[in-house]
Protein backbone atom coordinates (compact mmCIF):
# COMPACT_ATOMS: atom_id res chain seq x y z
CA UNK A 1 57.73 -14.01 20.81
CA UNK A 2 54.25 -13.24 19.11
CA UNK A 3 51.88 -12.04 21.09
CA UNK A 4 48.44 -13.53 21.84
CA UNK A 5 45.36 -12.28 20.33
CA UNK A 6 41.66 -12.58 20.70
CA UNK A 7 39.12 -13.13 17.87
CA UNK A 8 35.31 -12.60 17.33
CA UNK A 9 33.57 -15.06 15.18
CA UNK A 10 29.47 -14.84 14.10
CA UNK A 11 29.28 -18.22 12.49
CA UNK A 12 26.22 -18.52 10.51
CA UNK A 13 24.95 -21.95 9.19
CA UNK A 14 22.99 -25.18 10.56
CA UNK A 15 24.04 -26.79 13.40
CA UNK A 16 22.86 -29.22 16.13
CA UNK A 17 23.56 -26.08 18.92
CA UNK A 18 25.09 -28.87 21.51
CA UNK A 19 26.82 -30.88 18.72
CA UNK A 20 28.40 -27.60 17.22
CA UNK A 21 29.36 -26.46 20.73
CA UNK A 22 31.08 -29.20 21.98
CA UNK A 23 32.97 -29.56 19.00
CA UNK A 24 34.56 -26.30 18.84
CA UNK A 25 35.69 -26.82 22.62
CA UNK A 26 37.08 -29.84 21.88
CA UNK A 27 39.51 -28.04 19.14
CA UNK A 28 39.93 -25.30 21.14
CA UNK A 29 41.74 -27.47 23.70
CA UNK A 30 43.47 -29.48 21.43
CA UNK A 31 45.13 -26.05 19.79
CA UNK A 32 45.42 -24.55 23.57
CA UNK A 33 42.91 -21.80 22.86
CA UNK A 34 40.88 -19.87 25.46
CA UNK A 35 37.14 -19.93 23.34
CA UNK A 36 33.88 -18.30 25.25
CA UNK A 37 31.05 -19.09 23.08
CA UNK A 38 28.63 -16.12 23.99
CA UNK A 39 25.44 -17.39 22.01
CA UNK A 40 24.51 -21.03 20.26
CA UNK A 41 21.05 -22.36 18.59
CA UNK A 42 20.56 -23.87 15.27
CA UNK A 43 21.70 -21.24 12.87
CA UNK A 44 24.35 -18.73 14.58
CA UNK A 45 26.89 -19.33 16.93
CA UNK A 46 28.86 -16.36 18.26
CA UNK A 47 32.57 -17.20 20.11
CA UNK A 48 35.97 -15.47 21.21
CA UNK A 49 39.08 -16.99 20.84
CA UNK A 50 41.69 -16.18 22.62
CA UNK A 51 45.01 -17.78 21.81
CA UNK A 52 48.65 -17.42 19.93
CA UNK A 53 47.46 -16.18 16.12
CA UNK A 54 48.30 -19.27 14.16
CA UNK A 55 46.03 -21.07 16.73
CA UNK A 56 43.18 -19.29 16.12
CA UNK A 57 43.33 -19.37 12.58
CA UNK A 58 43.86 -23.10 12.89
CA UNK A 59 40.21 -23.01 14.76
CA UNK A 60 38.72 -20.75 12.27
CA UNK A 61 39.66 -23.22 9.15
CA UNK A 62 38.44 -25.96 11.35
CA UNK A 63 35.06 -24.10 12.27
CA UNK A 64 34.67 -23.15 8.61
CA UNK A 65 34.47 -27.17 7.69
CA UNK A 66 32.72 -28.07 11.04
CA UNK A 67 31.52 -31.58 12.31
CA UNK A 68 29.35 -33.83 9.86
CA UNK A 69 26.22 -33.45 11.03
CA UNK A 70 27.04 -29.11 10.81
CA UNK A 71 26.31 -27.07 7.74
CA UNK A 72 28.83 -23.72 8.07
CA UNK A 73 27.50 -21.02 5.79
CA UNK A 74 30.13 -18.30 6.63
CA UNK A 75 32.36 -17.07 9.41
CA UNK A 76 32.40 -13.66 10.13
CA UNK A 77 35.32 -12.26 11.55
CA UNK A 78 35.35 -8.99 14.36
């Protein structure tokens, strides 16, 4: 069994901070994921994700192409 891991993400871009939020909790409990976002406004959004590996690579990829109405510049990973 793999054991569960937690990633920081600074994702940098433009974003509608509401939009952008709810859309990454959405995913997150789709893909079973505990995500704390600790800061959102129009150009960074900071989160953990907590979660089995795969899962939270799965949100990263989906972060990285974001909603329509987002603009994701880059994804930094801590």
């Amino acid at each position: 069994m793999q054991q569960l891991i937690t990633q920081h993400m600074k994702i940098v871009g433009q974003f509608q901070e509401d939009s952008f939020r709810n859309w990454v909790m959405h995913r997150a409990k789709i893909l079973d994921l505990d995500v704390k976002i600790k800061t959102a406004n129009s150009s960074l959004v900071e989160l953990s994700a907590s979660g089995h590996p795969i899962l939270v690579e799965a949100l990263e990829i989906a972060c990285s192409l974001g909603p329509l109405e987002s603009t994701v510049e880059s994804i930094q990973i801590n």
